[in-house]
C-alpha atoms as a PDB file:
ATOM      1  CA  UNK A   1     118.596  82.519 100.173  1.00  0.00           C
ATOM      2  CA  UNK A   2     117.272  84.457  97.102  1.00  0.00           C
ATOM      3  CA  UNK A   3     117.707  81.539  94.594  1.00  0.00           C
ATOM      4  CA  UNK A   4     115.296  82.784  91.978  1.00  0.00           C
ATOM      5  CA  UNK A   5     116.389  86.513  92.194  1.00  0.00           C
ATOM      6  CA  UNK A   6     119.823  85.954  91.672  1.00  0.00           C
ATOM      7  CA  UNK A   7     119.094  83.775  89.194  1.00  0.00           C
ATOM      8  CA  UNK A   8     117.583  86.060  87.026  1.00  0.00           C
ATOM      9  CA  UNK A   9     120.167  88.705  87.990  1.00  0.00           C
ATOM     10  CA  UNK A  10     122.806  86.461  86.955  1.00  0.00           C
ATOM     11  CA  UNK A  11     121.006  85.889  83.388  1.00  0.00           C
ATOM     12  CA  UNK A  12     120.318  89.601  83.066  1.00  0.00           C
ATOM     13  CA  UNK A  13     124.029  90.026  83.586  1.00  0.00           C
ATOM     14  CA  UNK A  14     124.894  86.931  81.070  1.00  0.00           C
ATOM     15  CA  UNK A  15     122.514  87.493  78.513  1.00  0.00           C
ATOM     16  CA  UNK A  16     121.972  91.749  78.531  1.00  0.00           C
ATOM     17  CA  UNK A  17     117.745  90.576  78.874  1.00  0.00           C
ATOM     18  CA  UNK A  18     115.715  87.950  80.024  1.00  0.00           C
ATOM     19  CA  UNK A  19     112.183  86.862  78.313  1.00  0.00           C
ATOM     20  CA  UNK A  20     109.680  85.419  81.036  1.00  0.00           C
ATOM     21  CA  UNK A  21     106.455  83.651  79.471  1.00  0.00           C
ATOM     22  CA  UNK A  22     103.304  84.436  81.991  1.00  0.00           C
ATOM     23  CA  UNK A  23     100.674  82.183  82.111  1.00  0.00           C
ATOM     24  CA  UNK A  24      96.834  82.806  83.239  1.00  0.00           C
ATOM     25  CA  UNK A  25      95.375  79.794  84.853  1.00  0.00           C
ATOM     26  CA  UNK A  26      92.257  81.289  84.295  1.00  0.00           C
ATOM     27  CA  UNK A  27      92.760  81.463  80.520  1.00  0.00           C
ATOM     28  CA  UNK A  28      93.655  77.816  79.685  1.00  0.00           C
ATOM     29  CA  UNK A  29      93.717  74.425  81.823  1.00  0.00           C
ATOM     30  CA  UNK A  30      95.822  72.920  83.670  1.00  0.00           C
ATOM     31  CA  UNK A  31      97.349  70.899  80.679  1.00  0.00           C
ATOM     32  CA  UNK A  32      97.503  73.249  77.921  1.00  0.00           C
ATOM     33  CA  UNK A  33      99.403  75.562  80.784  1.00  0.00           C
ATOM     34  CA  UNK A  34     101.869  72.708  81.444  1.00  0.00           C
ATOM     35  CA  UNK A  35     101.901  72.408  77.234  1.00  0.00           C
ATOM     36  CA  UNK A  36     103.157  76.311  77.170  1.00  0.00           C
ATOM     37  CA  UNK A  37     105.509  75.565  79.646  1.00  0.00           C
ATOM     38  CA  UNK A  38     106.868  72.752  77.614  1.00  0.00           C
ATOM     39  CA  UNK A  39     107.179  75.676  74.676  1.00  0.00           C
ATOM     40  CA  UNK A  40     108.259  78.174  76.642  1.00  0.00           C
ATOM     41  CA  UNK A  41     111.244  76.052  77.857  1.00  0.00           C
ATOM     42  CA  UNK A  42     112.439  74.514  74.302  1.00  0.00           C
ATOM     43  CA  UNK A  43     112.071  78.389  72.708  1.00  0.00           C
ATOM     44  CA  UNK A  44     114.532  79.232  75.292  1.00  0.00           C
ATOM     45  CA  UNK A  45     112.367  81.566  77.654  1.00  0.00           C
ATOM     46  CA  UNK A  46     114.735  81.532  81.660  1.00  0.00           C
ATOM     47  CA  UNK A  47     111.325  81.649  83.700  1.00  0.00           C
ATOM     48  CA  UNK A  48     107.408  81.010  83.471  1.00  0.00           C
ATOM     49  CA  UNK A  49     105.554  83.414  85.828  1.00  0.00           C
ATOM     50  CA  UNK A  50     101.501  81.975  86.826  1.00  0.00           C
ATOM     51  CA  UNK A  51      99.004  84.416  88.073  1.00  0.00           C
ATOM     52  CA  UNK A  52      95.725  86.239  86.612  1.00  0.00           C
ATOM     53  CA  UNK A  53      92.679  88.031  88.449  1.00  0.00           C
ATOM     54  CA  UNK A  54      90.476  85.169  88.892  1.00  0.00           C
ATOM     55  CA  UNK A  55      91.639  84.403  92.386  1.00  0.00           C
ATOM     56  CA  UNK A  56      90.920  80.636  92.005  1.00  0.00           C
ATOM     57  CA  UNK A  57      93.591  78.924  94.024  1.00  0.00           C
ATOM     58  CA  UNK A  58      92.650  75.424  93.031  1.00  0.00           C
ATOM     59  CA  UNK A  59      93.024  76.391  89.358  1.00  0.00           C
ATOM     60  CA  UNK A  60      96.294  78.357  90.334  1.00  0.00           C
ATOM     61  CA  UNK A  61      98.201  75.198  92.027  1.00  0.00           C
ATOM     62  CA  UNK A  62      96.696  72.919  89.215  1.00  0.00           C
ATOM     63  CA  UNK A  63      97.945  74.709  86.516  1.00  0.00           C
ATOM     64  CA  UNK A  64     101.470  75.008  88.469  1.00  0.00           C
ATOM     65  CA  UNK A  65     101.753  71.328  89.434  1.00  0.00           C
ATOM     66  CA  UNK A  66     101.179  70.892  85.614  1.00  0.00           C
ATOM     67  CA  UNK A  67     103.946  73.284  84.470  1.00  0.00           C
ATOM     68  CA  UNK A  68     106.058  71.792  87.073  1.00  0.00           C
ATOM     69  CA  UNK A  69     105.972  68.295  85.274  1.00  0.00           C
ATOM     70  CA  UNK A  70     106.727  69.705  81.981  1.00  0.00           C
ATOM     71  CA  UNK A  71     109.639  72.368  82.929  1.00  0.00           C
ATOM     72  CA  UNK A  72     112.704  72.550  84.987  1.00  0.00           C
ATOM     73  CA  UNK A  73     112.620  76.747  84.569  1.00  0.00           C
ATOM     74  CA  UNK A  74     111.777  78.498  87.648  1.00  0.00           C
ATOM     75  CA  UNK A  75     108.371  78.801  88.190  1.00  0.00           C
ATOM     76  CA  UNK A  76     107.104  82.089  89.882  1.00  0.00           C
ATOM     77  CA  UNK A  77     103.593  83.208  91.329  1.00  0.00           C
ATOM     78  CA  UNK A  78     102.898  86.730  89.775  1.00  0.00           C
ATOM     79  CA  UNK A  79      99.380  87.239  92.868  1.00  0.00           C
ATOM     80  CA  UNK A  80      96.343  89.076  91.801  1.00  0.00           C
ATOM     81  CA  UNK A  81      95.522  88.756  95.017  1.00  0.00           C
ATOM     82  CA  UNK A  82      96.598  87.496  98.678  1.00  0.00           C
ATOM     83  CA  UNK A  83      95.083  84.101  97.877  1.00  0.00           C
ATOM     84  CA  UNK A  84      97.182  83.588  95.151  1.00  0.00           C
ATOM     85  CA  UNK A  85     100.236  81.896  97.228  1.00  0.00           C
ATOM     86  CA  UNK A  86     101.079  78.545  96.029  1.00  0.00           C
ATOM     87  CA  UNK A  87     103.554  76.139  97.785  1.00  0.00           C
ATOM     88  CA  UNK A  88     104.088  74.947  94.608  1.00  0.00           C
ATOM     89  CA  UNK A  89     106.042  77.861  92.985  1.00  0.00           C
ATOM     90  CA  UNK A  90     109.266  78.717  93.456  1.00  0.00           C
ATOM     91  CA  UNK A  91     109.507  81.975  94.267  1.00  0.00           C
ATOM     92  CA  UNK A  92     106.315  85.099  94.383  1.00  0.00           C
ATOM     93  CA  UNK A  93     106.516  88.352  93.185  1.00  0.00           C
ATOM     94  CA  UNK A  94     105.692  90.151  96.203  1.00  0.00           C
ATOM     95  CA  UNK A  95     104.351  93.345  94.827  1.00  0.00           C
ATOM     96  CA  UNK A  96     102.842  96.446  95.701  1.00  0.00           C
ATOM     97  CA  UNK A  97     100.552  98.135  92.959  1.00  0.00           C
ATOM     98  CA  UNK A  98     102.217 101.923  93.953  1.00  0.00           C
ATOM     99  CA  UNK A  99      99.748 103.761  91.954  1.00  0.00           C
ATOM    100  CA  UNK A 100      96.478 102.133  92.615  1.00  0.00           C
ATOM    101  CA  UNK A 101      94.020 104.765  94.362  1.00  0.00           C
ATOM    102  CA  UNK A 102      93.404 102.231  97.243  1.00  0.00           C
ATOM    103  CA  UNK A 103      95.607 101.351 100.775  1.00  0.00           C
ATOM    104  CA  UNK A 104      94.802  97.585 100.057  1.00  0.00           C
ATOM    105  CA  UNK A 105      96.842  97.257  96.594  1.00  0.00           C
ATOM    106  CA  UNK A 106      99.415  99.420  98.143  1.00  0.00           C
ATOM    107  CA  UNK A 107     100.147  97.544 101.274  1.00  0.00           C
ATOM    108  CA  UNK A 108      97.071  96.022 103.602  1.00  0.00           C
ATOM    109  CA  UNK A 109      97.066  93.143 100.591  1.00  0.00           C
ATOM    110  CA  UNK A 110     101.054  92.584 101.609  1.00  0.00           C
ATOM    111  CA  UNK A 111     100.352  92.847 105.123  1.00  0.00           C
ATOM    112  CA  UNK A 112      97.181  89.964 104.749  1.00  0.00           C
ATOM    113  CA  UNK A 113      99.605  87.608 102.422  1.00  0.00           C
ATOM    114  CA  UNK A 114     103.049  88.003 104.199  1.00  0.00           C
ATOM    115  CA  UNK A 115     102.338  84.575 106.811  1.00  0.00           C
ATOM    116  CA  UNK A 116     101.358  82.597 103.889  1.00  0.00           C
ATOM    117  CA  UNK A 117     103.972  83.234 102.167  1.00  0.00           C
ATOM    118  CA  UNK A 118     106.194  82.793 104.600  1.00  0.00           C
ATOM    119  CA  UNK A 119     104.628  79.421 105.409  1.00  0.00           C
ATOM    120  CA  UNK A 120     104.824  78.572 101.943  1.00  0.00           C
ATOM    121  CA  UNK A 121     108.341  78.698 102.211  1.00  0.00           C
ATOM    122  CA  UNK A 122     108.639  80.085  98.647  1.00  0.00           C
ATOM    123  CA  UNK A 123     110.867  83.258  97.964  1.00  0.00           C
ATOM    124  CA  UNK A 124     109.267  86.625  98.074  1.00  0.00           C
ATOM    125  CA  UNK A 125     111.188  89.092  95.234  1.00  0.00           C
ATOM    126  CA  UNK A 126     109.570  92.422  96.202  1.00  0.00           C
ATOM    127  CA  UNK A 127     108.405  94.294  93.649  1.00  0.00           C
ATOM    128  CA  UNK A 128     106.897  97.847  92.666  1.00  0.00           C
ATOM    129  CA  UNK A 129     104.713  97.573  90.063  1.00  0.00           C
ATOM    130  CA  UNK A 130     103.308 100.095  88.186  1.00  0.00           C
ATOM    131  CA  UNK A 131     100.519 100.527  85.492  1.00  0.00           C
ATOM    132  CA  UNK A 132     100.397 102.910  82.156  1.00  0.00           C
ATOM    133  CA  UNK A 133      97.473 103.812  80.869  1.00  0.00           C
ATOM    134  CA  UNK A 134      96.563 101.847  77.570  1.00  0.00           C
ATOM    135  CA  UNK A 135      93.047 101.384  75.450  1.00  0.00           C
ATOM    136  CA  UNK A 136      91.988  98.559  77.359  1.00  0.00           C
ATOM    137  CA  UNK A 137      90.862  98.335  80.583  1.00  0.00           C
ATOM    138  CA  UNK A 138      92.696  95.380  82.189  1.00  0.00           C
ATOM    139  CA  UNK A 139      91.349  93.144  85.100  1.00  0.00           C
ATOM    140  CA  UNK A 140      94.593  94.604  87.010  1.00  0.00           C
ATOM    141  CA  UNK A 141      93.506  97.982  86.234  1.00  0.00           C
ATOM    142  CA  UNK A 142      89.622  97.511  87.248  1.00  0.00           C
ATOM    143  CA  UNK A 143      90.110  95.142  90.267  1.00  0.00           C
ATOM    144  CA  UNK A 144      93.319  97.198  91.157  1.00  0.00           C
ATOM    145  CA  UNK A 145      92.073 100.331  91.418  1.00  0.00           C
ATOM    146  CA  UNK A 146      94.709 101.926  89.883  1.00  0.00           C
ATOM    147  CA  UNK A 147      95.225 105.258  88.855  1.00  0.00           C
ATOM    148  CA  UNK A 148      96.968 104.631  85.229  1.00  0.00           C
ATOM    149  CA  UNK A 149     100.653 106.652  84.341  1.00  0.00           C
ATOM    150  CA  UNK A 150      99.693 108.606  81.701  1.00  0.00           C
ATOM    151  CA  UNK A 151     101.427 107.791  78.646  1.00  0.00           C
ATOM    152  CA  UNK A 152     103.136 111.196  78.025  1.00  0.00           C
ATOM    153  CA  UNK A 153     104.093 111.658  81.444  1.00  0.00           C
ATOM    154  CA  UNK A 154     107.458 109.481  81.661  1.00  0.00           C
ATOM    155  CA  UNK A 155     108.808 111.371  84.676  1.00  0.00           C
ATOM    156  CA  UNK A 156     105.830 110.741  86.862  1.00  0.00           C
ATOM    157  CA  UNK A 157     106.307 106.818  85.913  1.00  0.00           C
ATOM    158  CA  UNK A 158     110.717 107.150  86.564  1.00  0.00           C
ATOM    159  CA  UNK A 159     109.317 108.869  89.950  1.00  0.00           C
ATOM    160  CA  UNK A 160     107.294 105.685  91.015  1.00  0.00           C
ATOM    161  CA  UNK A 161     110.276 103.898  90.053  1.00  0.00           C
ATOM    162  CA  UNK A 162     112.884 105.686  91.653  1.00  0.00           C
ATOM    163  CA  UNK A 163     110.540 105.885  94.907  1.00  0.00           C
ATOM    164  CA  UNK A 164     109.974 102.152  94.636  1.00  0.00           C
ATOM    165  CA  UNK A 165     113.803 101.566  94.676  1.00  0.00           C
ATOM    166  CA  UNK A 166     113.750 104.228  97.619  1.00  0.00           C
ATOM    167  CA  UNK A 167     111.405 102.131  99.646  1.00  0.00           C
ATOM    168  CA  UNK A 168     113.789  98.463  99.290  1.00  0.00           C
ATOM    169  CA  UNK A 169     112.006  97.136  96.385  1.00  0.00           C
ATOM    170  CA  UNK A 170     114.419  94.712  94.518  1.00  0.00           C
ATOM    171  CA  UNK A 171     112.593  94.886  90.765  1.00  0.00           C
ATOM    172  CA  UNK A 172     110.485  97.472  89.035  1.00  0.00           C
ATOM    173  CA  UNK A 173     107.753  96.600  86.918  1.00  0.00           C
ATOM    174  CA  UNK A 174     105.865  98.871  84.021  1.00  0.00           C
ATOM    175  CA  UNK A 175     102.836  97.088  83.140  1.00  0.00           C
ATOM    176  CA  UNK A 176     101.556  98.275  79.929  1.00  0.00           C
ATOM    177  CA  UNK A 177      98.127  96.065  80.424  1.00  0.00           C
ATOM    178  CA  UNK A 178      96.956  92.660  79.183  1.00  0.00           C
ATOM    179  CA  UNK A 179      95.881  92.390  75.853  1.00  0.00           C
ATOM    180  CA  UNK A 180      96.590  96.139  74.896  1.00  0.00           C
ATOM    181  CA  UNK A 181      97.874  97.363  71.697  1.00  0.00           C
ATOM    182  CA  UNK A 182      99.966 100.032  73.595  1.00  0.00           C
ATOM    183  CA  UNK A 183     102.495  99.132  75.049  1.00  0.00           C
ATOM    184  CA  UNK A 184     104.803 100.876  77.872  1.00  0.00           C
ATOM    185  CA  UNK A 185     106.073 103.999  75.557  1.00  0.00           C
ATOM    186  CA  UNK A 186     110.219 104.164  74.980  1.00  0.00           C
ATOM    187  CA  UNK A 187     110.724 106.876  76.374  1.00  0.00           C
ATOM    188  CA  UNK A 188     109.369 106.276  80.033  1.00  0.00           C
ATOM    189  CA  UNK A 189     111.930 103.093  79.991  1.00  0.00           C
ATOM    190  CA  UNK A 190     114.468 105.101  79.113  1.00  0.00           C
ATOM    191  CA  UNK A 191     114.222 107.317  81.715  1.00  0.00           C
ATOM    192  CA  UNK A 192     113.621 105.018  84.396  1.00  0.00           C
ATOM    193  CA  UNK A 193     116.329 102.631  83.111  1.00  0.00           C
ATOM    194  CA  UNK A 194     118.821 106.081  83.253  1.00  0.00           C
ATOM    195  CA  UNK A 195     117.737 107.029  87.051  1.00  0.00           C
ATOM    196  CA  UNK A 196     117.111 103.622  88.879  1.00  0.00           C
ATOM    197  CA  UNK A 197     119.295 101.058  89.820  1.00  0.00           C
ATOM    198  CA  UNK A 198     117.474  98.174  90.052  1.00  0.00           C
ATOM    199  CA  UNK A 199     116.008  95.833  86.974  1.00  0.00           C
ATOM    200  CA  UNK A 200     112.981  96.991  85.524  1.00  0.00           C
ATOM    201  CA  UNK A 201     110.522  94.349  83.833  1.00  0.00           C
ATOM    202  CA  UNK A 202     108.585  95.702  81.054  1.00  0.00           C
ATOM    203  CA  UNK A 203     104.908  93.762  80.303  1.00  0.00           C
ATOM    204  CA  UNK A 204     101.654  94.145  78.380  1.00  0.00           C
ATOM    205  CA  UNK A 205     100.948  94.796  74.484  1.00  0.00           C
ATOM    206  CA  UNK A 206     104.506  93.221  73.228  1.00  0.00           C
ATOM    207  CA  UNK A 207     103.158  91.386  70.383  1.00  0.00           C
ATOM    208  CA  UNK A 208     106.294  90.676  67.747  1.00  0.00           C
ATOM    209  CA  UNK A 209     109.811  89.960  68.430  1.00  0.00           C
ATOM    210  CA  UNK A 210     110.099  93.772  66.835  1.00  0.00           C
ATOM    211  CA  UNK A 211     108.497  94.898  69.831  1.00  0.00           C
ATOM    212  CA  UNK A 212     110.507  92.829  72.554  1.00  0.00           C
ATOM    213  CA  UNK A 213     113.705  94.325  70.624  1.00  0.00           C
ATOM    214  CA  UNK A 214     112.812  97.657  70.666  1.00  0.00           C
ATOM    215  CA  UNK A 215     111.438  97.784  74.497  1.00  0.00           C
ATOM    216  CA  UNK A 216     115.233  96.219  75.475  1.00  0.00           C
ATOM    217  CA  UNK A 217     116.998  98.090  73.750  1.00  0.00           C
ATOM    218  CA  UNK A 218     115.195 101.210  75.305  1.00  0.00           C
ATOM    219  CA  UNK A 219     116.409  99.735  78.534  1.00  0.00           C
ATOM    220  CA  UNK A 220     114.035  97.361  79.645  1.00  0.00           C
ATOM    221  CA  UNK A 221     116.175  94.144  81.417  1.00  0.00           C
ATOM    222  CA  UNK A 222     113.250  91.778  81.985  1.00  0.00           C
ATOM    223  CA  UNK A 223     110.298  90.901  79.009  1.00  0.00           C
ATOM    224  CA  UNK A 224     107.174  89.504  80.319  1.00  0.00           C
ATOM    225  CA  UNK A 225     104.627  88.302  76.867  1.00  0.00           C
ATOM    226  CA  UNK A 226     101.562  86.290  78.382  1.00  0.00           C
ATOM    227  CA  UNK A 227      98.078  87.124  76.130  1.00  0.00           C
ATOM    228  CA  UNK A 228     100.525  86.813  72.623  1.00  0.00           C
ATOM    229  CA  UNK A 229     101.592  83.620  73.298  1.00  0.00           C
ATOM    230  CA  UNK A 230      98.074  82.183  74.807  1.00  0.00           C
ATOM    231  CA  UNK A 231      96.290  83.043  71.685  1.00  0.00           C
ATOM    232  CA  UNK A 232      99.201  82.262  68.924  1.00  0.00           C
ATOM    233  CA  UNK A 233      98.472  78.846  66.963  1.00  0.00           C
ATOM    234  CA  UNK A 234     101.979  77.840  67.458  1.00  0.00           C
ATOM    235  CA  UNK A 235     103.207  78.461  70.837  1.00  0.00           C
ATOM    236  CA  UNK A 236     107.105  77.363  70.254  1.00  0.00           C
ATOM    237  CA  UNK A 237     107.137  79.583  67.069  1.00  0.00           C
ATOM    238  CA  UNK A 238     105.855  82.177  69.085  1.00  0.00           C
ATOM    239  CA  UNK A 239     107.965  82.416  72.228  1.00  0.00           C
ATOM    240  CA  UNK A 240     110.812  81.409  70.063  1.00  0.00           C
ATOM    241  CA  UNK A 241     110.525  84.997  67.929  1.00  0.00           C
ATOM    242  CA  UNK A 242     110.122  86.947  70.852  1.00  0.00           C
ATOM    243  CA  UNK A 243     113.159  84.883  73.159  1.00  0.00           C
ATOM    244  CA  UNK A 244     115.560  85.592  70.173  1.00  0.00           C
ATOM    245  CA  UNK A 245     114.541  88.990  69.802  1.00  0.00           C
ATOM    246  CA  UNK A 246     115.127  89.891  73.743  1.00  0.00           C
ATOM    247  CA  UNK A 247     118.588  88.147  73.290  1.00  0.00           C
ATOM    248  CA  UNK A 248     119.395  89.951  70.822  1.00  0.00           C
ATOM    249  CA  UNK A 249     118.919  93.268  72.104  1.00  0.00           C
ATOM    250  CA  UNK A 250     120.445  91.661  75.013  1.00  0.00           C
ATOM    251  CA  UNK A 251     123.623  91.253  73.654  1.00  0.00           C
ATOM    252  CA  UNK A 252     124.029  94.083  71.750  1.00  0.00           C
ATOM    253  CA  UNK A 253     123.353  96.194  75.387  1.00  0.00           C
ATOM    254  CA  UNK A 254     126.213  94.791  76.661  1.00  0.00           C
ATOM    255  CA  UNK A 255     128.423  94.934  73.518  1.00  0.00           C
ATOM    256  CA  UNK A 256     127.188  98.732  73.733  1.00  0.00           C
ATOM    257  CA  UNK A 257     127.854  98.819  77.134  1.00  0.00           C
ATOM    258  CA  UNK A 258     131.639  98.253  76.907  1.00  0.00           C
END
């Protein structure tokens, strides 16, 4: 059964957007990540993804048992690698990085990590995700190889897209990079959102409810803020600005939309 996915398909259909708060276990302990949690579910945020590039495990289930006593949202692993499968979550994104340079990101790494997940018995939501060029170099980016869309090239990024809904891929993801002051430009949403099908998440450099607004309304359906919210002094306040924003782009999507 694909609990979690429908889940958030159902909320994307409810609400027009949905605002996911991502937390690093290898930015903050186990506490202060079941603490964000804690925000992220009073601010009104539908899911709390867990994942970095440290590839500690023992820190990764930590920090989820800890978000797991604070939260009732849906927890899911967002892997920086194939150790990064935790009974604990949910559900996993189970992702393929489609333009890194190298065959493990794109599908020996999926290959390696499919009979733990599957012995996990957590749900795997596959995923194409995809990474934009920006003015930092992100631990995705180095560790991932990748070969970065170029940020005036929107149809090379819709072609990953449409190629990734091609291949069976249930969500698309444009990854803007962590901690980045760019993030994914308009007008490559746009014209994935116009060609493809299937939801397309939207992450890195969204710093201000402004931002979440305008990257929904461009046509991104999913809003993933992680670095913003681990660094602001007052999580709730934090999450809360960027969860109203995304719902109300949200709703005025589907007000446009009929």
């Amino acid at each position: 059964m694909a609990k979690i996915y429908d889940y958030l398909i159902d909320k994307i259909k409810t609400d027009g957007a949905v605002h996911m708060t991502l937390i690093d276990p290898d930015e903050q302990t186990p506490e202060r990540a079941g603490e964000i949690a804690k925000s992220a579910e009073r601010a009104g945020s539908s899911a709390v993804m867990v994942g970095g590039s440290g590839g500690d495990r023992s820190m990764l289930n930590e920090c989820i048992k800890k978000i797991k006593e604070n939260t009732k949202l849906p927890v899911i692993s967002f892997p920086g690698n194939v150790n990064d499968v935790s009974e604990g979550a949910d559900a996993i994104f189970f992702m393929s990085l489609l333009n890194s340079r190298s065959r493990y990101w794109i599908s020996i790494a999926q290959a390696l990590g499919s009979f733990a997940v599957k012995k996990a018995g957590i749900e795997p939501i596959s995923m194409g995700y995809i990474i934009f060029k920006s003015d930092v170099v992100s631990s995705v980016e180095f560790f991932g190889d990748a070969n970065p869309i170029p940020r005036d090239k929107p149809k090379i990024a819709t072609a990953y897209a449409l190629g990734a809904e091609y291949m069976g891929m249930k969500l698309v993801y444009f990854e803007g990079g962590s901690g980045t002051s760019q993030p994914v430009p308009n007008d490559a949403i746009s014209m994935a959102k116009k060609t493809i099908s299937v939801p397309l998440i939207v992450g890195g450099g969204i710093k201000t409810g402004e931002i979440a607004y305008e990257k929904v309304m461009a046509g991104a359906d999913l809003i993933v803020t992680g670095t913003v919210v681990e660094e602001s002094a007052d999580v709730y306040a934090k999450i809360k600005e960027l969860v109203d924003a995304v719902k109300k782009a949200g709703s005025e999507k589907l007000k446009n939309s009929h």
